[in-house]
Every structure is written in structure tokens, then in C-alpha cells.
C-alpha atoms as a PDB file:
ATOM      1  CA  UNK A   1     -18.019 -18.880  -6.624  1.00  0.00           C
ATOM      2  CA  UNK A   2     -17.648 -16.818  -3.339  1.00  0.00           C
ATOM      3  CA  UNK A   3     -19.910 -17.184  -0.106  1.00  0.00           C
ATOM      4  CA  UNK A   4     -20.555 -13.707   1.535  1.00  0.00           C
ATOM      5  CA  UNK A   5     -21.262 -12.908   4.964  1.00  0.00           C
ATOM      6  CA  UNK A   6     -22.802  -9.131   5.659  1.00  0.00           C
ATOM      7  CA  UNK A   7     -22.318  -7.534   9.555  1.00  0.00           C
ATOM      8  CA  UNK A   8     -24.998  -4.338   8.962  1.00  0.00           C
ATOM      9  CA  UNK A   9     -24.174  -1.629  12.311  1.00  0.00           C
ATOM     10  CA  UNK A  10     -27.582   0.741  12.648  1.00  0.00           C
ATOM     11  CA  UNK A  11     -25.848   4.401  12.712  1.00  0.00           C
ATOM     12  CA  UNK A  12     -23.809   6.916  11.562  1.00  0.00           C
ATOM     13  CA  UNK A  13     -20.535   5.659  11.930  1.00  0.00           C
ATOM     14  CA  UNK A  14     -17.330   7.241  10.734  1.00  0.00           C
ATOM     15  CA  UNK A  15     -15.840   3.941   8.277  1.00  0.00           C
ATOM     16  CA  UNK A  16     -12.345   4.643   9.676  1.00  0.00           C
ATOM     17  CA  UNK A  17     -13.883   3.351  13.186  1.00  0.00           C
ATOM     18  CA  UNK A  18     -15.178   0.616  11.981  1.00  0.00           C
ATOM     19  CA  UNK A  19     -12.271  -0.653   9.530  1.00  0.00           C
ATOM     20  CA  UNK A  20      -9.638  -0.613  12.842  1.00  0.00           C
ATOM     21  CA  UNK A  21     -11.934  -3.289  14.131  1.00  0.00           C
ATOM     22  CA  UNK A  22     -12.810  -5.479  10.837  1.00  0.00           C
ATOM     23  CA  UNK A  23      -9.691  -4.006   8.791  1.00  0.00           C
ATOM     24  CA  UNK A  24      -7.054  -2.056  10.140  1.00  0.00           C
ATOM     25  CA  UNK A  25      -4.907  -2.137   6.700  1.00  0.00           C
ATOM     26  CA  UNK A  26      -8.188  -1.139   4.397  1.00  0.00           C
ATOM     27  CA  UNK A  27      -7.681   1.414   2.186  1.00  0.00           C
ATOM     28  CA  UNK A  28      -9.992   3.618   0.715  1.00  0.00           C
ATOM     29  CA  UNK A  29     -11.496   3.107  -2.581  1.00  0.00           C
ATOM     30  CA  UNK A  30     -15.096   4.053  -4.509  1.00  0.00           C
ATOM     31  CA  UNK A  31     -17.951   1.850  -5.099  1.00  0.00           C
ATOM     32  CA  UNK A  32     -19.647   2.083  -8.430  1.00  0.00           C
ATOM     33  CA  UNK A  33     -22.076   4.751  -6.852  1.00  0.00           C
ATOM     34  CA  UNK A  34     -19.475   6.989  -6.266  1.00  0.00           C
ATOM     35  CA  UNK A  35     -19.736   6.332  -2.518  1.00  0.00           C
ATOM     36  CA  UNK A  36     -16.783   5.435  -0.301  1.00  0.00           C
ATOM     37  CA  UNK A  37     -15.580   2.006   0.411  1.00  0.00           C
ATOM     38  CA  UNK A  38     -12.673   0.996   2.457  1.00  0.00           C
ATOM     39  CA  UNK A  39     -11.607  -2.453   1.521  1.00  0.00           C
ATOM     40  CA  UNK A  40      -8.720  -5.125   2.158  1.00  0.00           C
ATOM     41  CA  UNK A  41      -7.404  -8.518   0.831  1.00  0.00           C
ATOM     42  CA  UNK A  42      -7.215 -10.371   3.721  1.00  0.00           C
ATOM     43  CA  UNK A  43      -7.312 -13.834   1.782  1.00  0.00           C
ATOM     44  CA  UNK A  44      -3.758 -15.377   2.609  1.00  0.00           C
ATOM     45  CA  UNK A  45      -4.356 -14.284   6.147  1.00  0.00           C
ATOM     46  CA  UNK A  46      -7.467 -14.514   7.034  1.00  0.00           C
ATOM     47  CA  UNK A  47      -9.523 -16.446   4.394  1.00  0.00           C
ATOM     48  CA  UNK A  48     -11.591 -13.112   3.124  1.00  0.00           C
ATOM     49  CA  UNK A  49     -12.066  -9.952   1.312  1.00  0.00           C
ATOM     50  CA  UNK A  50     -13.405  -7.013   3.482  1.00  0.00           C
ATOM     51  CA  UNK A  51     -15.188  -4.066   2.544  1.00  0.00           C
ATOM     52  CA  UNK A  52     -16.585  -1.799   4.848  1.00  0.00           C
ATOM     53  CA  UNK A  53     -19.056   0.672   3.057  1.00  0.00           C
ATOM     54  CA  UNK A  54     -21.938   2.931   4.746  1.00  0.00           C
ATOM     55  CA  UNK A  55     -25.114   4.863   3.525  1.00  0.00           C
ATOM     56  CA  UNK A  56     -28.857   6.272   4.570  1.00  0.00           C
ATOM     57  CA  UNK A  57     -32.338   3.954   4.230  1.00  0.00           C
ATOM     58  CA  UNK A  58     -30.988   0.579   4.426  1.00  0.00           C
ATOM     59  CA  UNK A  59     -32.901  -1.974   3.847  1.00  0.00           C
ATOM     60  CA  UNK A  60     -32.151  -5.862   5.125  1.00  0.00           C
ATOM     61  CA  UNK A  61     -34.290  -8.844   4.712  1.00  0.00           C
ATOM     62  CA  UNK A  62     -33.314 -12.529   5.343  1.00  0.00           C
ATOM     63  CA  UNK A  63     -35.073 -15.987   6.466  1.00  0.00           C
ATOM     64  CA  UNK A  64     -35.320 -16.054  10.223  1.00  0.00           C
ATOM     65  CA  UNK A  65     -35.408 -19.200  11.874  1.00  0.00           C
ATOM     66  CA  UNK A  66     -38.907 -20.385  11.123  1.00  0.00           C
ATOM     67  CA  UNK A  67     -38.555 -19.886   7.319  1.00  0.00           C
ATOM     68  CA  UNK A  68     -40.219 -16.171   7.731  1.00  0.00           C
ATOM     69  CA  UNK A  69     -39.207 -13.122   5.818  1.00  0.00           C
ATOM     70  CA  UNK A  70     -37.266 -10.716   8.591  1.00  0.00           C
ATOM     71  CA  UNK A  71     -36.796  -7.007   7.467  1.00  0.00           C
ATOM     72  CA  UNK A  72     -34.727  -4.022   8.878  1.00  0.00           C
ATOM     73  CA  UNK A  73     -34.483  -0.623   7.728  1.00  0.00           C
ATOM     74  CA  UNK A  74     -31.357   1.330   9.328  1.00  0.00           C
ATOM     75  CA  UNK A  75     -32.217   5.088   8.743  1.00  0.00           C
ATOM     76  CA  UNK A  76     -28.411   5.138   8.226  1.00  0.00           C
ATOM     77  CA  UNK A  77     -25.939   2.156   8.311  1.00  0.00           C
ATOM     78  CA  UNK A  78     -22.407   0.450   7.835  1.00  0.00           C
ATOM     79  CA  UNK A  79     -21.849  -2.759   6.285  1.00  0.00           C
ATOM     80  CA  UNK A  80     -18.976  -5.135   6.221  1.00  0.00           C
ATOM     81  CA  UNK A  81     -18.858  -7.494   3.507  1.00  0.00           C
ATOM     82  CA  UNK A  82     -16.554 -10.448   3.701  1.00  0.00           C
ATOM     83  CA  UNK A  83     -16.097 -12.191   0.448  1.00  0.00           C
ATOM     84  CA  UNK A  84     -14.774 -16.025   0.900  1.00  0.00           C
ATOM     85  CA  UNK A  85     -14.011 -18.643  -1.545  1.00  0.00           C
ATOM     86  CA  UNK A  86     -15.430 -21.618  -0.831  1.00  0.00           C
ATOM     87  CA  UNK A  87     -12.700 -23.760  -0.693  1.00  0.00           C
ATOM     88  CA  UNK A  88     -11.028 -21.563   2.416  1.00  0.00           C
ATOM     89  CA  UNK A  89     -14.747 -21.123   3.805  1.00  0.00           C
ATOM     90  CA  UNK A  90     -14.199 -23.691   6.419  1.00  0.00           C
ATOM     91  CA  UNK A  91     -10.575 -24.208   7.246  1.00  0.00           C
ATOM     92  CA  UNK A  92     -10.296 -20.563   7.835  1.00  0.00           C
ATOM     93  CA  UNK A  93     -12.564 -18.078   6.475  1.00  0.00           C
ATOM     94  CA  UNK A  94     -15.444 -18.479   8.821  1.00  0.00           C
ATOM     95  CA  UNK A  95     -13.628 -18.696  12.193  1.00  0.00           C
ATOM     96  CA  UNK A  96     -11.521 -15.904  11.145  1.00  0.00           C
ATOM     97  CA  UNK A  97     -14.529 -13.914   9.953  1.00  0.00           C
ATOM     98  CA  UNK A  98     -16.337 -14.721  13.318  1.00  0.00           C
ATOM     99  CA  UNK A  99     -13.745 -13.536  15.304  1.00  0.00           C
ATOM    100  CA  UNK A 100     -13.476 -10.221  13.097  1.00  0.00           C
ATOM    101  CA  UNK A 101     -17.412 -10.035  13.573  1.00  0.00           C
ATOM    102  CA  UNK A 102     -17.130 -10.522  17.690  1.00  0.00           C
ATOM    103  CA  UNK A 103     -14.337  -7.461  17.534  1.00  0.00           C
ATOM    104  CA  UNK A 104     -16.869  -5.334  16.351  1.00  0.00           C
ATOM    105  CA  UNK A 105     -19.858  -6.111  18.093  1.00  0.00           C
ATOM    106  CA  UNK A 106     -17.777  -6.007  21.207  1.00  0.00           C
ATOM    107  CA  UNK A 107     -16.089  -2.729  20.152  1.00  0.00           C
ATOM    108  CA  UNK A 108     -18.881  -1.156  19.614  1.00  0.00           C
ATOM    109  CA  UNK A 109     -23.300  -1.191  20.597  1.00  0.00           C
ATOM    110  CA  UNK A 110     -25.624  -0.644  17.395  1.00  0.00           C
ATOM    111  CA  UNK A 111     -28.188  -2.846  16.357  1.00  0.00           C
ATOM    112  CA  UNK A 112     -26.504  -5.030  14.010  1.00  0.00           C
ATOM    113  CA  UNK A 113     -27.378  -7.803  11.855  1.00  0.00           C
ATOM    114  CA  UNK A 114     -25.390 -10.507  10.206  1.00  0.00           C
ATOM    115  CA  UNK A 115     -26.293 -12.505   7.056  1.00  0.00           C
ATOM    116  CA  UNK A 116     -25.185 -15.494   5.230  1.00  0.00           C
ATOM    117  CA  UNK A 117     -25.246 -14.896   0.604  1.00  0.00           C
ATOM    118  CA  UNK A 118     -27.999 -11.873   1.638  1.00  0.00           C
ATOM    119  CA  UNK A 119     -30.654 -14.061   2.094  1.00  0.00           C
ATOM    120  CA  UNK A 120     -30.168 -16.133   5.407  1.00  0.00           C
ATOM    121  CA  UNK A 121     -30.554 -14.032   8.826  1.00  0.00           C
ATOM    122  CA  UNK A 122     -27.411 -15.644  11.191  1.00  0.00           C
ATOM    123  CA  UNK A 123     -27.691 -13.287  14.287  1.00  0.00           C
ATOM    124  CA  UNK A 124     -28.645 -10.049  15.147  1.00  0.00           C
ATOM    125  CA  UNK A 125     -28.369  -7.669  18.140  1.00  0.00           C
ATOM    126  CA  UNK A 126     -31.384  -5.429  18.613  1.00  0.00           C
ATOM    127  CA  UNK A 127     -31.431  -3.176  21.984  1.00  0.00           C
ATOM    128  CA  UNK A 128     -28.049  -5.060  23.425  1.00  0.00           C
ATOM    129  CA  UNK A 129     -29.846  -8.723  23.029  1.00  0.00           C
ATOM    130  CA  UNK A 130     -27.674 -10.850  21.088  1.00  0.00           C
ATOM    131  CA  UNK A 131     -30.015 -13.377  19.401  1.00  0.00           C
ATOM    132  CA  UNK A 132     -28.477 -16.271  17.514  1.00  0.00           C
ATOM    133  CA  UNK A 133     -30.577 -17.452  14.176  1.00  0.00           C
ATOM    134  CA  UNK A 134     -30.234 -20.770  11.875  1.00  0.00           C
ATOM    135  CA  UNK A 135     -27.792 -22.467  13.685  1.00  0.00           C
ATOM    136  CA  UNK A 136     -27.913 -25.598  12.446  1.00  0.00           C
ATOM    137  CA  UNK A 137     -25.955 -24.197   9.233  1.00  0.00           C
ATOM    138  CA  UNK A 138     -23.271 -22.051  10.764  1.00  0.00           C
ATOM    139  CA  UNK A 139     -23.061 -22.285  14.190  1.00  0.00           C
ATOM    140  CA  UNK A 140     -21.611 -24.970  16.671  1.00  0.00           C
ATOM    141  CA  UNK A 141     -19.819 -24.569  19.991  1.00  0.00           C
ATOM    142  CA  UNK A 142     -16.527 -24.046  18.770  1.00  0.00           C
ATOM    143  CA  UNK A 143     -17.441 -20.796  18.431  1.00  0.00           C
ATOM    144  CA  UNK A 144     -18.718 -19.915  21.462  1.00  0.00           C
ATOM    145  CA  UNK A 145     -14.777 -19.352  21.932  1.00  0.00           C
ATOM    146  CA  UNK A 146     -14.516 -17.048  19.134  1.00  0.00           C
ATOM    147  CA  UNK A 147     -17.505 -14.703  19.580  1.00  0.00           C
ATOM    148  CA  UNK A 148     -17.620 -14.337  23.634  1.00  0.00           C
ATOM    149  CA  UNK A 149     -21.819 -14.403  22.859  1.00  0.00           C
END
């Protein structure tokens, strides 16, 4: 069973920018839709699977910190998926994936919104505010390193 953390950028954004952040190697593939997907096995490296897809009326919703439903609807949107087993989640998966997630919120200033399985709201960045959420599952000081946040 795989554990997968989703970074969704508001915007309009070329995938090609986004992958030399997340991905450099991805190469371009199709999801089932038809749409466009640039993807890469990053497992022996890295811990993960990446794919970077984008499209129009997005719609997010994950528990927030008080058990509450939080929404977001991107009129159009980029997501980076990173697929992890669970038995390289924590030796390197998650600091890896971190560090991938910092190097694109630092390269570059949409909303964003990162989620734990689709269903658990982690952190999000609305109007340059970086706002860390359920921390007691994900998050320790280690990683204040990693993401620069």
C-alpha cells in the first residue's frame, strides 16, 4: 500500500516549470483523461514516484487542524503527486519529499496546498503566509532544516 502526499500550485503553470523543481528527469506521459502528465521514478533515489499533472476547476478538501472540512477551488491548477511505499516513508521518502516540496514553494509564489492520502490538510500558503496544519502527524523540527518555513 502506498502513502501519497499532493503539493496543489493555484495557476496556470507551464508543467515543464514545475517538473525542473519537483522532477527534472520526468518525462511526459498521458493520464487516463487524455491529459498530460509528466512523471518520474524517483524510488531508489529519493523514496517516491512523482507526477506532476495540471487542469481548470480544482477542487481540494482536507481536515484542517480542528477536525473541520477545509475546501479550495483553484480556477486552474498543478499538482504533484508523490507516491511512497510505506516501508521507505520514513527513512527517506518524506524528508526527501519535503525538501522537493520547499524547492518549489521557494521557486515559485502561488497559493499552494499540501495534503497527506487526500484527506489530511498538512500546510498551505495562501497570499505568501505559510501556515503549517496537523503537525503532530508529520511535522517535527528536523524539518525546519529541510523546508526553510
Amino acid at each position: 500500500m502506498a502513502v501519497e502526499y499532493r503539493l496543489t500550485l493555484a495557476g496556470d503553470i507551464p508543467l515543464e516549470q514545475v517538473a525542473e523543481l519537483a522532477a527534472p528527469g520526468a518525462v511526459e506521459t498521458s493520464t487516463a483523461s487524455g491529459g498530460r502528465m509528466l512523471s518520474a521514478d524517483l524510488n531508489d533515489d529519493c523514496g517516491y514516484v512523482v507526477d506532476i499533472t495540471g487542469g481548470r476547476h480544482g477542487y481540494c478538501s482536507a481536515e484542517d487542524d480542528g477536525g473541520a472540512l477545509w475546501e479550495w477551488e483553484p480556477e486552474t491548477y498543478v499538482d504533484v503527486s508523490f507516491y511512497m511505499r510505506k516501508d521507505t516513508l520514513v527513512d527517506t521518502g518524506k524528508a526527501h519529499m519535503l525538501a522537493t516540496v520547499a524547492r518549489i514553494l521557494t521557486g515559485r509564489a502561488e497559493d499552494a496546498a499540501l495534503t497527506l492520502n487526500g484527506d489530511v490538510l498538512l500546510l498551505t500558503r495562501i497570499a505568501g503566509t505559510i501556515q503549517k496544519h496537523n503537525t503532530d502527524g508529520w511535522y517535527d523540527e528536523d524539518y525546519d532544516r529541510i523546508l526553510h518555513l
